[in-house]
PDB file of N, CA and C in Angstrom:
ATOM      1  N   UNK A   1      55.227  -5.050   7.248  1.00  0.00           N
ATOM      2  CA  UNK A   1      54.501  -3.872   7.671  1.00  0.00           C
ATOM      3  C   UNK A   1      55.212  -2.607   7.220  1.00  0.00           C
ATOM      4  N   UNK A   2      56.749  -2.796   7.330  1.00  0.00           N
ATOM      5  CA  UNK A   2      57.374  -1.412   7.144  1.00  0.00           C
ATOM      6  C   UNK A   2      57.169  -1.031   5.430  1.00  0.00           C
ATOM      7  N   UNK A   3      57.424  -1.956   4.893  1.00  0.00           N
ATOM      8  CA  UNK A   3      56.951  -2.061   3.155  1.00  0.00           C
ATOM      9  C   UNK A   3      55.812  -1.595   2.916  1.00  0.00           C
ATOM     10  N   UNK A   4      54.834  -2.027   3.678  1.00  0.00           N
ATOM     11  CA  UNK A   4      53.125  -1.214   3.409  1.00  0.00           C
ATOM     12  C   UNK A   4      53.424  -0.115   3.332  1.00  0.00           C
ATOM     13  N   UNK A   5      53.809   0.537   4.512  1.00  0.00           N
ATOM     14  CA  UNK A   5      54.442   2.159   4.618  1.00  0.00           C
ATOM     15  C   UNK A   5      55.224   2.919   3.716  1.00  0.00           C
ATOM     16  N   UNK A   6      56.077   2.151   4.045  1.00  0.00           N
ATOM     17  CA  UNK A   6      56.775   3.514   2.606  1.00  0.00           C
ATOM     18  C   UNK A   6      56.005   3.369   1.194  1.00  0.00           C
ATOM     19  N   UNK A   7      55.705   1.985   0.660  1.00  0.00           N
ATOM     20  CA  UNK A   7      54.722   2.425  -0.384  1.00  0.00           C
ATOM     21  C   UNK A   7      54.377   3.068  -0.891  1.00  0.00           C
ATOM     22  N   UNK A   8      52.761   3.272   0.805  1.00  0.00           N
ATOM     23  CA  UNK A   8      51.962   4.228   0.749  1.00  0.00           C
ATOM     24  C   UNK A   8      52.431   5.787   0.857  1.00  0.00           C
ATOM     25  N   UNK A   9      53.774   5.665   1.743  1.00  0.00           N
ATOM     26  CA  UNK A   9      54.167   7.206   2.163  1.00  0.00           C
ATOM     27  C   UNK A   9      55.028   7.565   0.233  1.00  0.00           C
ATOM     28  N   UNK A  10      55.410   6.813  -0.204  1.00  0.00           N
ATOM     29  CA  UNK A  10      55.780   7.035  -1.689  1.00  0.00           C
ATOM     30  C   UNK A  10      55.115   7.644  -2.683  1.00  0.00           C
ATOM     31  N   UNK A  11      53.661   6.859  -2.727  1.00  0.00           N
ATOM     32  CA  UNK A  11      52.546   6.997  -3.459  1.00  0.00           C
ATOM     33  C   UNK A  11      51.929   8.727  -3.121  1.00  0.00           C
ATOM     34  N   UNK A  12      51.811   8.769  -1.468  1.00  0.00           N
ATOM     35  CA  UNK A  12      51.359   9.796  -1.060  1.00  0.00           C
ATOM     36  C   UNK A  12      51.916  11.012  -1.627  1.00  0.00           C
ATOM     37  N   UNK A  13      53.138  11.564  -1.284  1.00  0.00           N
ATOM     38  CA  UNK A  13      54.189  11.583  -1.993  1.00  0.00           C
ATOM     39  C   UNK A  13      54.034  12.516  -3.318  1.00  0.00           C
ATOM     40  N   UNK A  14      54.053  11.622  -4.182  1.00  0.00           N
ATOM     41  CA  UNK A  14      54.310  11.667  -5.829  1.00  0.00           C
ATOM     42  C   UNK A  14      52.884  12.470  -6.149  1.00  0.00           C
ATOM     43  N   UNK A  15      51.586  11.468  -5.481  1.00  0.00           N
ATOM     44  CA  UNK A  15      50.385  12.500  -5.896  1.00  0.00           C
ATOM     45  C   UNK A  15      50.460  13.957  -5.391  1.00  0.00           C
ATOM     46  N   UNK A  16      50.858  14.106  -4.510  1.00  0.00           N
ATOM     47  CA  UNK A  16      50.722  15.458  -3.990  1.00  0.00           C
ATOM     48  C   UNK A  16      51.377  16.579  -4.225  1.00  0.00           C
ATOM     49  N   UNK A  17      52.396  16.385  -5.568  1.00  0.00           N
ATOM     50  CA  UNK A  17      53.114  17.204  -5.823  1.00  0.00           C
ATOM     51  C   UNK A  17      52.438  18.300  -6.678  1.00  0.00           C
ATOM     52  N   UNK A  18      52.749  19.203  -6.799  1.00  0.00           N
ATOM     53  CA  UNK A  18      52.100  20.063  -7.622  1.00  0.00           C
ATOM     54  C   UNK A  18      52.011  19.777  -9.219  1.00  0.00           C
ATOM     55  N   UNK A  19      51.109  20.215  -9.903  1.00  0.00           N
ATOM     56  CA  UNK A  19      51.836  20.476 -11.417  1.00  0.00           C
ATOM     57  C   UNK A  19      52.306  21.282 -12.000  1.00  0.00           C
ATOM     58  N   UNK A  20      52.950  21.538 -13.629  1.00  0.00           N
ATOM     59  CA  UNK A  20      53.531  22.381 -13.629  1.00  0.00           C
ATOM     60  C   UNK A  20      51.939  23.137 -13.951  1.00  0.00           C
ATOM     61  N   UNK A  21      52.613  24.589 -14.792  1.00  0.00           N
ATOM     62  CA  UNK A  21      51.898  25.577 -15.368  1.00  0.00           C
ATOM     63  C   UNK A  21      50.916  25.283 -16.246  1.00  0.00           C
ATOM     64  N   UNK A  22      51.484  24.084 -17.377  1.00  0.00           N
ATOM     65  CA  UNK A  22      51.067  23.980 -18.323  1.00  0.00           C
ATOM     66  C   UNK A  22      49.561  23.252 -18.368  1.00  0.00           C
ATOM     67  N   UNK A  23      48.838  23.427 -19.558  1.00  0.00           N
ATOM     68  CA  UNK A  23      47.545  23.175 -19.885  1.00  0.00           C
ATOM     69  C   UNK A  23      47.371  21.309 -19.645  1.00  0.00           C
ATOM     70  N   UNK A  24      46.374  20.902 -18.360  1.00  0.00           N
ATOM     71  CA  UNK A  24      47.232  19.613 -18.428  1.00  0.00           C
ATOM     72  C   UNK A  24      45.282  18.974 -18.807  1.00  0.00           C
ATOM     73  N   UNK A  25      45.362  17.808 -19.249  1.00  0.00           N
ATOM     74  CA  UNK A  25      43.845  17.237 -19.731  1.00  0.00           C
ATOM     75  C   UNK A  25      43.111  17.196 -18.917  1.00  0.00           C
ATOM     76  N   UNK A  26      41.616  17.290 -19.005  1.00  0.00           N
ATOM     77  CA  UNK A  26      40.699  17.066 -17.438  1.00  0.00           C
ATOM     78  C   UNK A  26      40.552  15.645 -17.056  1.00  0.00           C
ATOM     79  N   UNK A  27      40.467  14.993 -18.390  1.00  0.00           N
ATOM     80  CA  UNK A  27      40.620  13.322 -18.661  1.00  0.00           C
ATOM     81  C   UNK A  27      41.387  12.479 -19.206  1.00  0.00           C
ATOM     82  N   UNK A  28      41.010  10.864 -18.809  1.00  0.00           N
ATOM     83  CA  UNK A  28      42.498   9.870 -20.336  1.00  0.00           C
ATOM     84  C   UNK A  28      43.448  10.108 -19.326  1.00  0.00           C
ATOM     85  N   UNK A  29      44.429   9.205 -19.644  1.00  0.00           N
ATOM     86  CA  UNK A  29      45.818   8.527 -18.965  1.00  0.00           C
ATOM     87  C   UNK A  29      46.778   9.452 -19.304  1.00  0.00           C
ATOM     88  N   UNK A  30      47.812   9.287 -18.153  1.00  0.00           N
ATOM     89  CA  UNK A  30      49.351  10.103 -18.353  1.00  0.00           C
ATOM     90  C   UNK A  30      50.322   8.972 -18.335  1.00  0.00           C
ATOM     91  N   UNK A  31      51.356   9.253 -18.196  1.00  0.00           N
ATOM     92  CA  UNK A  31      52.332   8.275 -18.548  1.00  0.00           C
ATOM     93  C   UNK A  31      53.599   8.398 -17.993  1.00  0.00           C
ATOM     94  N   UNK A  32      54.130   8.210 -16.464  1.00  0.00           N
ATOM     95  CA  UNK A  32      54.871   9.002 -15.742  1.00  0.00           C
ATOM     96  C   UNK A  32      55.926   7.525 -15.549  1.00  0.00           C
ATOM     97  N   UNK A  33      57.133   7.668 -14.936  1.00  0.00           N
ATOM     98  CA  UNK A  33      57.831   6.643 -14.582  1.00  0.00           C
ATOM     99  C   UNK A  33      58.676   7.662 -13.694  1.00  0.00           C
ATOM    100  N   UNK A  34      58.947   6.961 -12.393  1.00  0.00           N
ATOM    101  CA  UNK A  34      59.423   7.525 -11.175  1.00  0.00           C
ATOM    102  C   UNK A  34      60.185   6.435 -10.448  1.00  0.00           C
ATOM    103  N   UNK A  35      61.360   7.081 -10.130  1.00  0.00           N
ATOM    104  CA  UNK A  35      62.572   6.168  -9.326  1.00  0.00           C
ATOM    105  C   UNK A  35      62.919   6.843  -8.130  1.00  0.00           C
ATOM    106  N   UNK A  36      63.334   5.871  -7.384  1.00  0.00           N
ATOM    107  CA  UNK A  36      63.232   6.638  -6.228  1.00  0.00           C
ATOM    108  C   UNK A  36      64.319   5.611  -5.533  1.00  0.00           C
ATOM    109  N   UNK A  37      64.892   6.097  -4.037  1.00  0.00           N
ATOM    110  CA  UNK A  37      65.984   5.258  -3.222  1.00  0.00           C
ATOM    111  C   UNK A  37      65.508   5.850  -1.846  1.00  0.00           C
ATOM    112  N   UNK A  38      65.084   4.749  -0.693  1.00  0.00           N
ATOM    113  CA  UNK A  38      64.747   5.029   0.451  1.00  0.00           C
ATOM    114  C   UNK A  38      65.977   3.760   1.397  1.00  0.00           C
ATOM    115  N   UNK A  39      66.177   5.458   2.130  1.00  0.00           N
ATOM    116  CA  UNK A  39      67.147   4.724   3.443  1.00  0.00           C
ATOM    117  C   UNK A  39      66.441   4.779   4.700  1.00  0.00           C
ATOM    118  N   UNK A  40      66.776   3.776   5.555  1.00  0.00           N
ATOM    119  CA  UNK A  40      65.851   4.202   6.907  1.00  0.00           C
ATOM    120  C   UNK A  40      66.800   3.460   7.700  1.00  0.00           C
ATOM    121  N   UNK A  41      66.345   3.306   8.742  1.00  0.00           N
ATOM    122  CA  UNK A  41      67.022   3.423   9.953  1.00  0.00           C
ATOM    123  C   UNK A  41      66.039   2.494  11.306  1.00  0.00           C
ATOM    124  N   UNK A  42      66.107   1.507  11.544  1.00  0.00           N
ATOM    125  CA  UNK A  42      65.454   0.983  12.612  1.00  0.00           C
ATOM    126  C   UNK A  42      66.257   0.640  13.853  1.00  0.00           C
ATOM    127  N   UNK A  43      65.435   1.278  14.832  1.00  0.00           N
ATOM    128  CA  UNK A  43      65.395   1.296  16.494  1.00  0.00           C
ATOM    129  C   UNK A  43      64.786   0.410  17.139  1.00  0.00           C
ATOM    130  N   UNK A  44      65.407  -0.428  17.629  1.00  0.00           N
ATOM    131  CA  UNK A  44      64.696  -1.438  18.837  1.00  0.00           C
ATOM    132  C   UNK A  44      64.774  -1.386  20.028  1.00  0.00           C
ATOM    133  N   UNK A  45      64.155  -0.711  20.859  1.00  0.00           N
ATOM    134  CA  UNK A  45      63.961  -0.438  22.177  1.00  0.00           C
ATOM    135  C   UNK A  45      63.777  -1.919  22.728  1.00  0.00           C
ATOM    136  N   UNK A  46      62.563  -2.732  22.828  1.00  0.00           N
ATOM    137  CA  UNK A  46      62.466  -4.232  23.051  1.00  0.00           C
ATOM    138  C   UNK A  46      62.085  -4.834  21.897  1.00  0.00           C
ATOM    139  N   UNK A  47      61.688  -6.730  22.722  1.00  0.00           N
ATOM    140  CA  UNK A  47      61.309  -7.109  22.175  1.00  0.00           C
ATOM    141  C   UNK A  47      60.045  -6.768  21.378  1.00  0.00           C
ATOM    142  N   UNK A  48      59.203  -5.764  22.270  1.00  0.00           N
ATOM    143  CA  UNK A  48      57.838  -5.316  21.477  1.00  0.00           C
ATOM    144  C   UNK A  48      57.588  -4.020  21.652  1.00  0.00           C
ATOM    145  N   UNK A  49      58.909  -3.036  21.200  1.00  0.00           N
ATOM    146  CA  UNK A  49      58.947  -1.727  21.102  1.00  0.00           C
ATOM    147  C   UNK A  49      59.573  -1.210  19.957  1.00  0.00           C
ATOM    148  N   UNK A  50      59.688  -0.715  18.661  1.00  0.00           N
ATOM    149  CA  UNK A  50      60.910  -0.234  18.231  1.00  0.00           C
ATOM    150  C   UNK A  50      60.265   0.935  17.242  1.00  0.00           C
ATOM    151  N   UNK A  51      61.422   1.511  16.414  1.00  0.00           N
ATOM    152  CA  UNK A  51      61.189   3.147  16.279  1.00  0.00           C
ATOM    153  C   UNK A  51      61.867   2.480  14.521  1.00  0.00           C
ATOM    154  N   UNK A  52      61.466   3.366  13.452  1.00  0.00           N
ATOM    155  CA  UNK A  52      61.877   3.290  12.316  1.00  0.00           C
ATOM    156  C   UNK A  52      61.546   4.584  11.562  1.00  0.00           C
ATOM    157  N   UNK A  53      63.142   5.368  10.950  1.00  0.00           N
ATOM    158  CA  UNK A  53      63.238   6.783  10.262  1.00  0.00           C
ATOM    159  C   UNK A  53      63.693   6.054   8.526  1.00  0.00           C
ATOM    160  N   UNK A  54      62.778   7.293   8.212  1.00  0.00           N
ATOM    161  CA  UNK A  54      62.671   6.543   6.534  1.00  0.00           C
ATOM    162  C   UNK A  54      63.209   8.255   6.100  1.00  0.00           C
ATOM    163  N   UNK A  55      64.576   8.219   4.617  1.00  0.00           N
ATOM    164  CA  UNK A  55      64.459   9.221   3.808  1.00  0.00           C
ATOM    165  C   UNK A  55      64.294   8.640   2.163  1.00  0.00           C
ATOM    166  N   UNK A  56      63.394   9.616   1.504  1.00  0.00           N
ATOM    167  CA  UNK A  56      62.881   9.143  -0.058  1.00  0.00           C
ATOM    168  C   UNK A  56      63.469  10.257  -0.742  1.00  0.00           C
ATOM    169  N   UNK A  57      64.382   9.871  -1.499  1.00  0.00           N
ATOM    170  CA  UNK A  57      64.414  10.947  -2.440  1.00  0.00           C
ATOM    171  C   UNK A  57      64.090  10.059  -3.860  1.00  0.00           C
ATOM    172  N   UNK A  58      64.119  10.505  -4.825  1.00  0.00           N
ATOM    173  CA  UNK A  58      63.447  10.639  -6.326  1.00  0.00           C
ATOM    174  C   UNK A  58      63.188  11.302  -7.226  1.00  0.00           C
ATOM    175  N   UNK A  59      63.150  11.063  -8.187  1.00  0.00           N
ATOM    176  CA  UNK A  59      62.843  11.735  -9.103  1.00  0.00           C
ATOM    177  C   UNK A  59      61.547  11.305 -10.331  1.00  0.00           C
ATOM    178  N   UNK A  60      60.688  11.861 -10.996  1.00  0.00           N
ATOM    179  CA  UNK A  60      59.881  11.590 -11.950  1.00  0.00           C
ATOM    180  C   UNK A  60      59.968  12.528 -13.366  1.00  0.00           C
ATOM    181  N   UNK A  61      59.275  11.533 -14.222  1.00  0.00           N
ATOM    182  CA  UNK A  61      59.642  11.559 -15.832  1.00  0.00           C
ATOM    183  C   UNK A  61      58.584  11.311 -16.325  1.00  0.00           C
ATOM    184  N   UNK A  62      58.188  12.024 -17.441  1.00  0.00           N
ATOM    185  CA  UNK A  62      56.664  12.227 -18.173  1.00  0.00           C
ATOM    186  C   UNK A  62      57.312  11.120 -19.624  1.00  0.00           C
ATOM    187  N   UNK A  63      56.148  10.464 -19.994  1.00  0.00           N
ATOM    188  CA  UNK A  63      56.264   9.893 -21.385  1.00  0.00           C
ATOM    189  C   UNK A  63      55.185  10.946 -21.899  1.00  0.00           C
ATOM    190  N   UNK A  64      54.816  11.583 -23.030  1.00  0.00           N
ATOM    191  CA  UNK A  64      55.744  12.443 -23.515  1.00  0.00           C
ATOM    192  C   UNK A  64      56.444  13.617 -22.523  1.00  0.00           C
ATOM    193  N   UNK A  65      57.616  13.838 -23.210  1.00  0.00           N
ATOM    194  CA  UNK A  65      58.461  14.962 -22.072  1.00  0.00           C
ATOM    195  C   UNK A  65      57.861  16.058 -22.420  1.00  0.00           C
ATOM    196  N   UNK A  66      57.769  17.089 -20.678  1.00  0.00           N
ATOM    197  CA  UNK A  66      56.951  18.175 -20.975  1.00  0.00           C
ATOM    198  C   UNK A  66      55.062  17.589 -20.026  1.00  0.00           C
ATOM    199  N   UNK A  67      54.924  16.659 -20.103  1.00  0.00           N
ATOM    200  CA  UNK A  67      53.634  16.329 -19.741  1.00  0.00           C
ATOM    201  C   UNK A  67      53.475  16.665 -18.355  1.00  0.00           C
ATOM    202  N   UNK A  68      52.515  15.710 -17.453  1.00  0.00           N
ATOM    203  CA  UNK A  68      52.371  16.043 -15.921  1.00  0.00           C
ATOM    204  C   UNK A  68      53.375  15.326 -15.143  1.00  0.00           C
ATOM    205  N   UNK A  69      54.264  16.080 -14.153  1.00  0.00           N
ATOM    206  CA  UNK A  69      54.966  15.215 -13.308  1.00  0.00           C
ATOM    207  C   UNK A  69      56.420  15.508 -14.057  1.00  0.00           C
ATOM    208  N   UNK A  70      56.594  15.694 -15.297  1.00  0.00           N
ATOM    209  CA  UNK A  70      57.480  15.784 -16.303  1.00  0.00           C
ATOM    210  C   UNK A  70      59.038  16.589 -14.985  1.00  0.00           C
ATOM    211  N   UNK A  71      59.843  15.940 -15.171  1.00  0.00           N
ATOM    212  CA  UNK A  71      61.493  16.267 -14.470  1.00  0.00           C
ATOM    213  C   UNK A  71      60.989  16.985 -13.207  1.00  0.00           C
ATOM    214  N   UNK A  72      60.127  16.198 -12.165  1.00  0.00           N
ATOM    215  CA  UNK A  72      59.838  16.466 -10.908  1.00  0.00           C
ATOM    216  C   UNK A  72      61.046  15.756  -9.806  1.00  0.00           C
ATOM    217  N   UNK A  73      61.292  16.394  -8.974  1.00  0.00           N
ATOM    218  CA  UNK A  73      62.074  15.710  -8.020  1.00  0.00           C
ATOM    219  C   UNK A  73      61.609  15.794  -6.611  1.00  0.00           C
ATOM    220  N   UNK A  74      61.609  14.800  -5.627  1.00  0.00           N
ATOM    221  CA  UNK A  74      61.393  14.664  -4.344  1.00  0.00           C
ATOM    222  C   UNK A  74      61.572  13.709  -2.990  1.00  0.00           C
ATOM    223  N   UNK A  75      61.585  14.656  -2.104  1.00  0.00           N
ATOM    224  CA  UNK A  75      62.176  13.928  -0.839  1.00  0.00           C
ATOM    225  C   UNK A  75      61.052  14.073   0.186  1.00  0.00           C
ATOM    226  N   UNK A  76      61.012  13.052   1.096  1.00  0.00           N
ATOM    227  CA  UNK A  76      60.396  12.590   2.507  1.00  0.00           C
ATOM    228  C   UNK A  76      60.774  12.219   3.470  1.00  0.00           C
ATOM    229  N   UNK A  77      60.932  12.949   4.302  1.00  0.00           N
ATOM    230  CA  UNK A  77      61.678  12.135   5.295  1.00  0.00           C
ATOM    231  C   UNK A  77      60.641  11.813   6.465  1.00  0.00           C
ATOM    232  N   UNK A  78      60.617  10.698   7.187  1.00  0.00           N
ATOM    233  CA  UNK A  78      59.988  10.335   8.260  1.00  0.00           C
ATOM    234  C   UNK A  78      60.386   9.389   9.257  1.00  0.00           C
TER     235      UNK A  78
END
């Protein structure tokens, strides 16, 4: 379950970043590759209670350099 989550909170994330300035296509594929390292932290109150803090940091990289997403960096914490 916790894997579904950060995933999605990853994915969420990365789309929502802005772009840059530049003239970017209205259509057709981009070509991004993004790394990232998440630490978290789980709390167990009981057997059927517990609490879990996630931090994402990362970074993303355009194939060609210069494109969308091109030397973006970012963090999440939750």
């Amino acid at each position: 379950m916790y894997r579904t989550i950060r995933c999605a909170a990853a994915g969420a994330v990365i789309f929502a970043m802005p772009a840059k300035a530049a003239e970017l296509p209205k259509e057709g594929k981009f070509d991004v590759t993004t790394c990232y390292t998440v630490a978290t932290n789980d709390i167990t109150f009981s057997k059927t209670h517990s609490a879990s803090t996630h931090e994402l940091i990362g970074t993303s990289l355009s194939n060609p350099p210069g494109g969308m997403f091109d030397q973006q960096s970012f963090r999440c914490v939750g």
